[in-house]
C-alpha atoms as a PDB file:
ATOM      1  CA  UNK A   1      21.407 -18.473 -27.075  1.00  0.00           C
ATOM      2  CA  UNK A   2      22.119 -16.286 -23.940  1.00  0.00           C
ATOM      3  CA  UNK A   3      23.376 -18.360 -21.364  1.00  0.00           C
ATOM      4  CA  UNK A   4      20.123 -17.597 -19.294  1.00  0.00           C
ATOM      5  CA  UNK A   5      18.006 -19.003 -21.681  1.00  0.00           C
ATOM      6  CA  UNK A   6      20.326 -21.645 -21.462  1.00  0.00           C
ATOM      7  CA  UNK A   7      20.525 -21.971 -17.834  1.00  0.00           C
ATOM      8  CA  UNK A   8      16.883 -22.240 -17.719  1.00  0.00           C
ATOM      9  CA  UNK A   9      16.742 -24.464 -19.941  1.00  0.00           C
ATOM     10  CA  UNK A  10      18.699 -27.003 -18.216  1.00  0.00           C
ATOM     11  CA  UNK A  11      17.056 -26.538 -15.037  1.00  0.00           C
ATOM     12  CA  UNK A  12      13.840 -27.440 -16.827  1.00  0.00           C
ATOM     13  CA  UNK A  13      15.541 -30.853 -17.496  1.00  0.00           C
ATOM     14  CA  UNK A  14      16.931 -31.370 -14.340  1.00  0.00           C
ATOM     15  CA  UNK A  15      13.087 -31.189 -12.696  1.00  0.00           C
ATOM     16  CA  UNK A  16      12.137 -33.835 -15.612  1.00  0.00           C
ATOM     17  CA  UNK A  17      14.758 -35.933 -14.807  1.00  0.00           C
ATOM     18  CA  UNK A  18      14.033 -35.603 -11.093  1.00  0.00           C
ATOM     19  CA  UNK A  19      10.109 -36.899 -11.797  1.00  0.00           C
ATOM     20  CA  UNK A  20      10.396 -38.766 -15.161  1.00  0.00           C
ATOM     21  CA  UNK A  21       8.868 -41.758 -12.859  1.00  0.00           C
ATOM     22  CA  UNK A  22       5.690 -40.147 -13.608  1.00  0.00           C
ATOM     23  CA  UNK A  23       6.090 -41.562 -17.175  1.00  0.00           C
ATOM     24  CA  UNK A  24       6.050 -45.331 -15.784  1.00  0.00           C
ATOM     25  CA  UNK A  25       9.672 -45.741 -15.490  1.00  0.00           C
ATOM     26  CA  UNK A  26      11.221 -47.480 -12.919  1.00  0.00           C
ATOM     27  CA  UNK A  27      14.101 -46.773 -10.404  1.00  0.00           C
ATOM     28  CA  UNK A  28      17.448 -47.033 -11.969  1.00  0.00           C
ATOM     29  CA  UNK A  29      20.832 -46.860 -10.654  1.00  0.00           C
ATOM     30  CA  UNK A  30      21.819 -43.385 -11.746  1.00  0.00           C
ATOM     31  CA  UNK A  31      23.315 -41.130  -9.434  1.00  0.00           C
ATOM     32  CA  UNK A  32      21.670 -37.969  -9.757  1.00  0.00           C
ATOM     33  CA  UNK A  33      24.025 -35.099  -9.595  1.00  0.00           C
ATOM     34  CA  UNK A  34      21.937 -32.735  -7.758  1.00  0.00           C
ATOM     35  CA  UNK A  35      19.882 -33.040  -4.419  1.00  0.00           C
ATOM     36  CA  UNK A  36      17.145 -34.817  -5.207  1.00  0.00           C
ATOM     37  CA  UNK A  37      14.897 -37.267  -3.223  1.00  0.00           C
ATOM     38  CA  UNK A  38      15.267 -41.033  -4.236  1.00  0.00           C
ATOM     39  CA  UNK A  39      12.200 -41.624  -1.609  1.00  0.00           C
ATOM     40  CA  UNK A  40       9.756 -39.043  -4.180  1.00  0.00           C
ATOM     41  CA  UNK A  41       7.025 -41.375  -5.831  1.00  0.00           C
ATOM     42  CA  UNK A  42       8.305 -40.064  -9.113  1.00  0.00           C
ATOM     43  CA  UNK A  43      11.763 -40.319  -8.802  1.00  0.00           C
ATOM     44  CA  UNK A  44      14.235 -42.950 -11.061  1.00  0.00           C
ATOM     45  CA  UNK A  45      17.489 -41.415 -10.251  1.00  0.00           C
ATOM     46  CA  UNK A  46      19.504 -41.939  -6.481  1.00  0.00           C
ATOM     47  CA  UNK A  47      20.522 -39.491  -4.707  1.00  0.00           C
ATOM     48  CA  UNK A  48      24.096 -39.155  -3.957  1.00  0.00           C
ATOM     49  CA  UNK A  49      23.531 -38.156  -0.381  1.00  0.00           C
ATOM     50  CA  UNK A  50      21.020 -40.878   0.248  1.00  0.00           C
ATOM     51  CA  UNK A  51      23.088 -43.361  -1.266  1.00  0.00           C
ATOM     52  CA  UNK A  52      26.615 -42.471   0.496  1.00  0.00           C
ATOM     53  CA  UNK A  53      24.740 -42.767   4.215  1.00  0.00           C
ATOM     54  CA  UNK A  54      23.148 -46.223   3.036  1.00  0.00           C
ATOM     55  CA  UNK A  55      26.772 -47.420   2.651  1.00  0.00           C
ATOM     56  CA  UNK A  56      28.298 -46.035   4.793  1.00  0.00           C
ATOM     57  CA  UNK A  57      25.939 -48.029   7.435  1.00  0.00           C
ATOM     58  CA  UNK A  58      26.452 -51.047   5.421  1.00  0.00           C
ATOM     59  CA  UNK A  59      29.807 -50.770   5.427  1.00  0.00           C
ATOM     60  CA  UNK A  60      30.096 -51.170   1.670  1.00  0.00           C
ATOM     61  CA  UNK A  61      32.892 -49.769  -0.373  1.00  0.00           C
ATOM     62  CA  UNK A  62      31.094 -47.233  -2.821  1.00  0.00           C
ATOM     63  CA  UNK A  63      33.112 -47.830  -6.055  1.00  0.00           C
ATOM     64  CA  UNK A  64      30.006 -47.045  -8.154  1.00  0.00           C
ATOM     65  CA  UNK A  65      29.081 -43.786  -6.355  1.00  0.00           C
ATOM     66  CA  UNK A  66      33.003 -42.672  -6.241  1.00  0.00           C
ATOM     67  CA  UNK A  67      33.020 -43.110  -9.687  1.00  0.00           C
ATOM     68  CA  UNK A  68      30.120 -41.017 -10.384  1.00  0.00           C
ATOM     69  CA  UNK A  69      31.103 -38.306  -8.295  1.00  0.00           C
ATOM     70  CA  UNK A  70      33.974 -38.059  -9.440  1.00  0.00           C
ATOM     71  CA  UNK A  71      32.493 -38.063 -13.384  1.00  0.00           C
ATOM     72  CA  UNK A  72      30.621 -35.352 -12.136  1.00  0.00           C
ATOM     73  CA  UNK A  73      32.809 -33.266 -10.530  1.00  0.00           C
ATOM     74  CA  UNK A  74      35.871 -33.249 -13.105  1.00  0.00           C
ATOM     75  CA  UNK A  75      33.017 -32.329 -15.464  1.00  0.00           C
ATOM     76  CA  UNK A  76      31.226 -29.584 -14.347  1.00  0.00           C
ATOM     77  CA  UNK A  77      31.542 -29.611 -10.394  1.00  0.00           C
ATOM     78  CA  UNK A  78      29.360 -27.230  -9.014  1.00  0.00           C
ATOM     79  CA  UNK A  79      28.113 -26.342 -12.286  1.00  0.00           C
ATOM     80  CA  UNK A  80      25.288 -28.254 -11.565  1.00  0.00           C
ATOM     81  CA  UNK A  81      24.309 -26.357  -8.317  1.00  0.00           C
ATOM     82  CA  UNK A  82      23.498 -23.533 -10.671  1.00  0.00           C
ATOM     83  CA  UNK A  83      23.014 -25.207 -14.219  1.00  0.00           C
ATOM     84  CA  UNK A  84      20.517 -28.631 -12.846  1.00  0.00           C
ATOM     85  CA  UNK A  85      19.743 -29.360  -9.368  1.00  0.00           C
ATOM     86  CA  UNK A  86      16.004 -29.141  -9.220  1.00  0.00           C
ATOM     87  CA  UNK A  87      16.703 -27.300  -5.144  1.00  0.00           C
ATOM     88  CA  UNK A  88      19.352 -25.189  -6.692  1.00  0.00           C
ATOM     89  CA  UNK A  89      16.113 -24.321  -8.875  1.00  0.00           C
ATOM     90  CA  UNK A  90      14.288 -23.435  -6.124  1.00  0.00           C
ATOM     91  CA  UNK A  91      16.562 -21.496  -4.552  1.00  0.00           C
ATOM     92  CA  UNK A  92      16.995 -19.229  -7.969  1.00  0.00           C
ATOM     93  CA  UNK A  93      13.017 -18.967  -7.584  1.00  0.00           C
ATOM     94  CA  UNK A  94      13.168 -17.445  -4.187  1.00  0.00           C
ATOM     95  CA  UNK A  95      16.275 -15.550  -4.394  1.00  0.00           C
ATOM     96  CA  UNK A  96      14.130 -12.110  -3.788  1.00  0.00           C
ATOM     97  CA  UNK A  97      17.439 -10.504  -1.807  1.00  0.00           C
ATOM     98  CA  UNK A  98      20.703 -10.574  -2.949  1.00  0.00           C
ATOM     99  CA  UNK A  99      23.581 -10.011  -0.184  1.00  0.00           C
ATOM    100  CA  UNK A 100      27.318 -11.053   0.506  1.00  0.00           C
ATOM    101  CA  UNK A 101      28.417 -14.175   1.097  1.00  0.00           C
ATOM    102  CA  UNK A 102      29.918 -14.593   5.017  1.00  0.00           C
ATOM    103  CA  UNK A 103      32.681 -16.797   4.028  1.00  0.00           C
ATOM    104  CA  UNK A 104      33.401 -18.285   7.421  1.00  0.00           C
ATOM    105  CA  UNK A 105      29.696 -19.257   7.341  1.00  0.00           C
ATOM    106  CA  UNK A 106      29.828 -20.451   3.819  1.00  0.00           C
ATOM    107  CA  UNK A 107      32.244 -22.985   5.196  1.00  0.00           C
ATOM    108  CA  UNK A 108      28.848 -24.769   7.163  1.00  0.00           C
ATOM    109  CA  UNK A 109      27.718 -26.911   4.244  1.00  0.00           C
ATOM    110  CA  UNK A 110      31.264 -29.057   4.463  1.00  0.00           C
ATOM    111  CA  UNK A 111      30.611 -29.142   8.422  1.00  0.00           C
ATOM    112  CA  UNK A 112      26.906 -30.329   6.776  1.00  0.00           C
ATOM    113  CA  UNK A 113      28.777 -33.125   4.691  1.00  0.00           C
ATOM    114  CA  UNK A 114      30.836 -34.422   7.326  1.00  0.00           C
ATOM    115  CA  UNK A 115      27.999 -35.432  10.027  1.00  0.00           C
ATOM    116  CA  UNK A 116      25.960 -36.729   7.371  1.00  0.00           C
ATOM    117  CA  UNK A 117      28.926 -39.418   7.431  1.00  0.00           C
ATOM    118  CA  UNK A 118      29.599 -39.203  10.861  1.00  0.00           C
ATOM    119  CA  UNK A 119      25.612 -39.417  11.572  1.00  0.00           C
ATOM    120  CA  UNK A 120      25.548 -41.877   9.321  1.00  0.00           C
ATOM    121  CA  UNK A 121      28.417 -44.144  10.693  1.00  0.00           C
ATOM    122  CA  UNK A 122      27.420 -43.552  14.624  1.00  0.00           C
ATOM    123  CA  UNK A 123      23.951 -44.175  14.416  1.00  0.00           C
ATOM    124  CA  UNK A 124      23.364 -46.594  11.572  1.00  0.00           C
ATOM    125  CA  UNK A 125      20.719 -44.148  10.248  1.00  0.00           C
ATOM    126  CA  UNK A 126      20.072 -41.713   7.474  1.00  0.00           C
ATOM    127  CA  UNK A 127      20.218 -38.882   9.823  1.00  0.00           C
ATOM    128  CA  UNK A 128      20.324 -35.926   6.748  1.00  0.00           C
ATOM    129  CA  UNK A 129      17.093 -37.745   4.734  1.00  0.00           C
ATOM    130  CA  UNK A 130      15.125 -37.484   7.982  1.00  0.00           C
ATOM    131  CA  UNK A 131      15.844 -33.575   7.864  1.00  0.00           C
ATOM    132  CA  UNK A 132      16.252 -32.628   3.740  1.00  0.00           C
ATOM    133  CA  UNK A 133      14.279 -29.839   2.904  1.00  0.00           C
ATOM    134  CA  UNK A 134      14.222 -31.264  -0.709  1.00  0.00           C
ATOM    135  CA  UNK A 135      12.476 -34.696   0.926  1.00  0.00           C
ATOM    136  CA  UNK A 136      10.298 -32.482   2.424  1.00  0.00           C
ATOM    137  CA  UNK A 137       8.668 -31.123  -1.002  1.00  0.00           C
ATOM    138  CA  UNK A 138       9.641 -34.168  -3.204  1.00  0.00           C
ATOM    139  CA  UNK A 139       8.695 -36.794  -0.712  1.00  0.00           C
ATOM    140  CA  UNK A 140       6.715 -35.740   2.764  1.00  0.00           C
ATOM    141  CA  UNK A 141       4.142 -33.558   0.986  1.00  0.00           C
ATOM    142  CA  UNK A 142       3.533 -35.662  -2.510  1.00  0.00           C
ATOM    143  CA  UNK A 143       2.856 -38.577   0.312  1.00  0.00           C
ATOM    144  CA  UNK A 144       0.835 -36.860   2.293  1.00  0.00           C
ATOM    145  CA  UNK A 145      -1.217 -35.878  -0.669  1.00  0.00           C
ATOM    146  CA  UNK A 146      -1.428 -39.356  -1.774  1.00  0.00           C
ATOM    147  CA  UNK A 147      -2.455 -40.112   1.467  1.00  0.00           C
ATOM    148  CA  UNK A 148       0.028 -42.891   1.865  1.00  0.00           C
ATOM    149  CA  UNK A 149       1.815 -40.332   4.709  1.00  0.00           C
ATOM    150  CA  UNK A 150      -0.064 -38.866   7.317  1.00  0.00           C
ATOM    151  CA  UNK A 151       0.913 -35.909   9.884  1.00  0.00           C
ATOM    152  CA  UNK A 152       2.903 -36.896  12.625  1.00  0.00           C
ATOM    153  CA  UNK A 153       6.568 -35.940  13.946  1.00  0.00           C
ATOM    154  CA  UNK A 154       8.903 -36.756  10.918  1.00  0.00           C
ATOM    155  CA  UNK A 155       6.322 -34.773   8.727  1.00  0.00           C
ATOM    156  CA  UNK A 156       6.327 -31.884  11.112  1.00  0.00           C
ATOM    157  CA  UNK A 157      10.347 -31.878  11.767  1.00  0.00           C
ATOM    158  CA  UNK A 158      10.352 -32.264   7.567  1.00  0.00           C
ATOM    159  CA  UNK A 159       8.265 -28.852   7.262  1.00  0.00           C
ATOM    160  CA  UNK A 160       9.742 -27.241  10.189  1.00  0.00           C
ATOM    161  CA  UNK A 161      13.465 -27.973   8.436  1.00  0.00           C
ATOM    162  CA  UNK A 162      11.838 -26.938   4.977  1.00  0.00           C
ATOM    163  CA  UNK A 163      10.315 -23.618   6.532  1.00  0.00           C
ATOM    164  CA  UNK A 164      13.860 -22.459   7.770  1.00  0.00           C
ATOM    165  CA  UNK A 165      15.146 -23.277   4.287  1.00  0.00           C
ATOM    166  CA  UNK A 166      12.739 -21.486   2.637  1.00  0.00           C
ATOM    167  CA  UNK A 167      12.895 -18.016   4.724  1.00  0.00           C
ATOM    168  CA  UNK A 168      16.743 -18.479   4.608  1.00  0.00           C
ATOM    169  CA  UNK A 169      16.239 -18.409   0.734  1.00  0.00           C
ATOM    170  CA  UNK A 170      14.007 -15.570   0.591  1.00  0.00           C
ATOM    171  CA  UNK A 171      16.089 -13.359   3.335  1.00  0.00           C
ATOM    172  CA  UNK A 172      19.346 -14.479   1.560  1.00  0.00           C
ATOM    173  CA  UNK A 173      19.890 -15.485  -2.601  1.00  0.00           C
ATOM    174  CA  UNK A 174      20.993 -19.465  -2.911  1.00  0.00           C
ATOM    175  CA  UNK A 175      21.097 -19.365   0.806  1.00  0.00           C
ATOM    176  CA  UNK A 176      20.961 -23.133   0.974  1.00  0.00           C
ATOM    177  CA  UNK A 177      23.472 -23.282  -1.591  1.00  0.00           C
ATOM    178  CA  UNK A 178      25.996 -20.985  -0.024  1.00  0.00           C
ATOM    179  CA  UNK A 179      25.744 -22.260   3.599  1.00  0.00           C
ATOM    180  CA  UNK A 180      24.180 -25.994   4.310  1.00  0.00           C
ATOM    181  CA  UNK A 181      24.188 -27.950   1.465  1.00  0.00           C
ATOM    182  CA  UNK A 182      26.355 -31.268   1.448  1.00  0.00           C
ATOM    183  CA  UNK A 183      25.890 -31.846  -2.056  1.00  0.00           C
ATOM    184  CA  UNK A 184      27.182 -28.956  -3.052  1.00  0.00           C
ATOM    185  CA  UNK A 185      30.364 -29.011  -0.819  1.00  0.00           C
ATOM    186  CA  UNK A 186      30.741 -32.636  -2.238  1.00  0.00           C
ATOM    187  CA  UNK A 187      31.167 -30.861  -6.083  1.00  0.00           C
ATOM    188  CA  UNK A 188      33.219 -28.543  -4.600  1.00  0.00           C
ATOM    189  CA  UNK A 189      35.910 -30.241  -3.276  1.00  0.00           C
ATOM    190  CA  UNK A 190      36.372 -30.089  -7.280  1.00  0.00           C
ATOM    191  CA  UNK A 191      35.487 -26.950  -8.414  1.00  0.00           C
ATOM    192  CA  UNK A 192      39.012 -25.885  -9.667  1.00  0.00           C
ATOM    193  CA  UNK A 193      39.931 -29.066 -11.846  1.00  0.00           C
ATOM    194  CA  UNK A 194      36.688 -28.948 -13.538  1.00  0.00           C
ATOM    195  CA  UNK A 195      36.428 -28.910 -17.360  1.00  0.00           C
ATOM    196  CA  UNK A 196      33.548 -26.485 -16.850  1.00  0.00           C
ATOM    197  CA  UNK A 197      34.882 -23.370 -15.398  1.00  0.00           C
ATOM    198  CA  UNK A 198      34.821 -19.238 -15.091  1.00  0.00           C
ATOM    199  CA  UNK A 199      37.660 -17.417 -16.541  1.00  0.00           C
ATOM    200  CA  UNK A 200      38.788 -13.848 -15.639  1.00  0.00           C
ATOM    201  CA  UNK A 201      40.869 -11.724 -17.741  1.00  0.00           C
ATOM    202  CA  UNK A 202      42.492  -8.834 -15.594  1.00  0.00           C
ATOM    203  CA  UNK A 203      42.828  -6.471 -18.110  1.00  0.00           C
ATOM    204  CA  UNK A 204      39.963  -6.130 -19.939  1.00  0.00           C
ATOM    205  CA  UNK A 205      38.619  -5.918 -16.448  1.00  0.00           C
ATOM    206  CA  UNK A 206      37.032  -2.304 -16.127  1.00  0.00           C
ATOM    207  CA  UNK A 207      36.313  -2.045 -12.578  1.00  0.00           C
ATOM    208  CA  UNK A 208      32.830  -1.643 -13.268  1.00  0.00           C
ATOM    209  CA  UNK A 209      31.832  -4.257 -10.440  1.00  0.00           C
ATOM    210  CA  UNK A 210      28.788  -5.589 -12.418  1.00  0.00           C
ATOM    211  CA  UNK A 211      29.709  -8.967 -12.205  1.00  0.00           C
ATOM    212  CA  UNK A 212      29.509  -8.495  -8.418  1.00  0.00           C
ATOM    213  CA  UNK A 213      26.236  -6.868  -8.327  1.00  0.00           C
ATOM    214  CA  UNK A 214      24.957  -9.952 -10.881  1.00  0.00           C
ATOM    215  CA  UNK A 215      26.729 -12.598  -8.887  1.00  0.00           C
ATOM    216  CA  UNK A 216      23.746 -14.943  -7.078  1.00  0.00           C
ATOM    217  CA  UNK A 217      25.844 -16.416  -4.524  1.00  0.00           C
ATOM    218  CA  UNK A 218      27.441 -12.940  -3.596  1.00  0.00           C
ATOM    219  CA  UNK A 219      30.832 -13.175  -4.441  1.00  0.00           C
ATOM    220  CA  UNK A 220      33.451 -11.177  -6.462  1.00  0.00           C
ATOM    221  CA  UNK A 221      33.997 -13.470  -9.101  1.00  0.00           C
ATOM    222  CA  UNK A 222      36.876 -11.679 -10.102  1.00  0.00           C
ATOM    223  CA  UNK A 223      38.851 -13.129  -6.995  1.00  0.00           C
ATOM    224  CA  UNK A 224      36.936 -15.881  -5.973  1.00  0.00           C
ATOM    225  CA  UNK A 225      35.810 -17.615  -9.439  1.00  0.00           C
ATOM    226  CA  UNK A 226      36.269 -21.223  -9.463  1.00  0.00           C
ATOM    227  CA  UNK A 227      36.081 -21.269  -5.531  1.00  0.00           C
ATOM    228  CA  UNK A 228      33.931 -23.344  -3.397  1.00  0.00           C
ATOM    229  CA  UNK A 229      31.364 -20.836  -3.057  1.00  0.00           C
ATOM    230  CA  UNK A 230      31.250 -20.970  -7.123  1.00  0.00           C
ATOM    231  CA  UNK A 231      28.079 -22.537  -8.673  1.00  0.00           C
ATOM    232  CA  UNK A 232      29.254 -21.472 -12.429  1.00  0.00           C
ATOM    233  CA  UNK A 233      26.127 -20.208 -13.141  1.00  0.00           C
ATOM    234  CA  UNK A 234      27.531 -17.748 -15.588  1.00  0.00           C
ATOM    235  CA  UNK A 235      25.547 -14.388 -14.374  1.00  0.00           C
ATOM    236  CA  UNK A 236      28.401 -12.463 -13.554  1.00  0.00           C
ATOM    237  CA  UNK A 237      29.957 -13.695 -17.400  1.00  0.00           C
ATOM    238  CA  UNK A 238      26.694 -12.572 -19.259  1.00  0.00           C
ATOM    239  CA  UNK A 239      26.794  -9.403 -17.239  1.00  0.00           C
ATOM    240  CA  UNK A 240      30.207  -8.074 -18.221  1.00  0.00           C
ATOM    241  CA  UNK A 241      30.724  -5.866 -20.764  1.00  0.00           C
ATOM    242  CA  UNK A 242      33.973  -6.058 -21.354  1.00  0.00           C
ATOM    243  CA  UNK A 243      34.247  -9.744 -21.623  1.00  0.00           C
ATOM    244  CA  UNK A 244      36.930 -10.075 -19.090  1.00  0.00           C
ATOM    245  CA  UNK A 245      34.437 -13.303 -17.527  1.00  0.00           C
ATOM    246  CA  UNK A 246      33.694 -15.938 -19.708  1.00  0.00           C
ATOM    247  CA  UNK A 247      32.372 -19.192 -18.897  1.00  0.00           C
ATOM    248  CA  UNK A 248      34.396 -22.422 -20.706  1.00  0.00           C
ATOM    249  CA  UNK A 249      33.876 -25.622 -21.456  1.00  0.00           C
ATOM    250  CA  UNK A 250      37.281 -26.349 -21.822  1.00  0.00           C
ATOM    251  CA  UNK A 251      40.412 -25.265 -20.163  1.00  0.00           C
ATOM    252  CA  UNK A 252      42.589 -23.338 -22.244  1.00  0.00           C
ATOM    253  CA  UNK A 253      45.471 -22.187 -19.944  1.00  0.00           C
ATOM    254  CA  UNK A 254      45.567 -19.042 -17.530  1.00  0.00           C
ATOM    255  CA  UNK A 255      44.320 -15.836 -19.733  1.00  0.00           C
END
């Protein structure tokens, strides 16, 4: 199986995962390892942002949500940004412009992550779930069309935040991905321990600069694999010819 196929294939879970409420099932106390909405109707899974705000106003110490971050990361860090987050998804969907990645801009989703904290801490709120642009669609609208929400300023600063995401996607490939998303600067704080990760082999490397032109989140993978710009997607591996990019599973020692 191409690893498209495969990709897609997992993303298709990820959205089942994300609404297997619809089924009947309850809420459980999975950490979903994605951005997903643990306010959506359909939802069973928590998600990690939600839950790390919650205690941090409680003042709780998150053992349980340490542990599954960490499970996560050392696993397949941000390998899930591009393999199974159901807004990663989305952004793939929209992603009608590819461009270069503005490092010092790329740097905005860990300035993201640390005033959700700070928010969170200082005003004993969960400032981030009040702006998500994955609430927005997996929460505010399903609501609305319920008719358990109505319109009113939350709903309209939801869509307003969702509006920006979406035109940033469309102008920009993974654009929420590369620039605001906490979530994925969370994985990436372990992007070059994981067990899933992208391995380049200088020379069988032909120069031919495919795997930059394939590369979603605008990068030269040949330089900045594993980095924390790196979803692990595997595009730029299935483009090159050579096979001087392969995605592993494993870590078998520098090639």
């Amino acid at each position: 199986m191409k690893l498209t196929h495969g990709r897609r294939l997992s993303q298709v879970a990820g959205i089942v995962l994300g609404l297997f409420g619809a089924t009947g099932i309850g809420m459980t106390h999975i950490v979903f390892p994605g951005l997903h909405c643990y306010a959506c109707p359909w939802a069973i899974t928590v998600c990690p942002i939600g839950l790390v705000q919650n205690l941090v106003i409680y003042g709780t110490v998150p053992l349980f949500w340490l542990g599954s971050i960490l499970a996560y990361g050392l696993f397949a860090a941000r390998g899930f940004c591009g393999w199974f987050c159901p807004f990663g998804t989305l952004n793939d969907l929209m992603s009608f412009r590819r461009a270069r990645i503005r490092n010092a801009f790329s740097l905005g989703k860990f300035v993201v992550l640390l005033g959700t904290l700070v928010g969170a801490w200082a005003l004993a709120d969960t400032v981030f779930c009040q702006l998500c642009p994955a609430a927005s669609i997996e929460a505010s609208l399903p609501y609305l069309v319920l008719g358990v929400a109505r319109v009113n300023g939350p709903f309209l600063i939801h869509m307003a935040t969702l509006a920006i995401a979406l035109a940033g996607m469309a102008l920009v490939a993974r654009f929420w991905c590369r620039y605001l998303c906490p979530m994925g600067a969370l994985l990436a704080l372990f992007n070059r321990v994981s067990l899933l990760h992208l391995e380049w082999t200088p020379s069988a490397c032909t120069g031919c600069d495919a795997c930059v032109t394939a590369c979603p989140m605008g990068l030269d993978p040949r330089k900045e694999h594993d980095g924390h710009n790196c979803i692990k997607c595997g595009a730029c591996a299935e483009t090159c010819l050579p096979d001087s990019l392969r995605l592993r599973l494993l870590r078998r020692g520098k090639p």
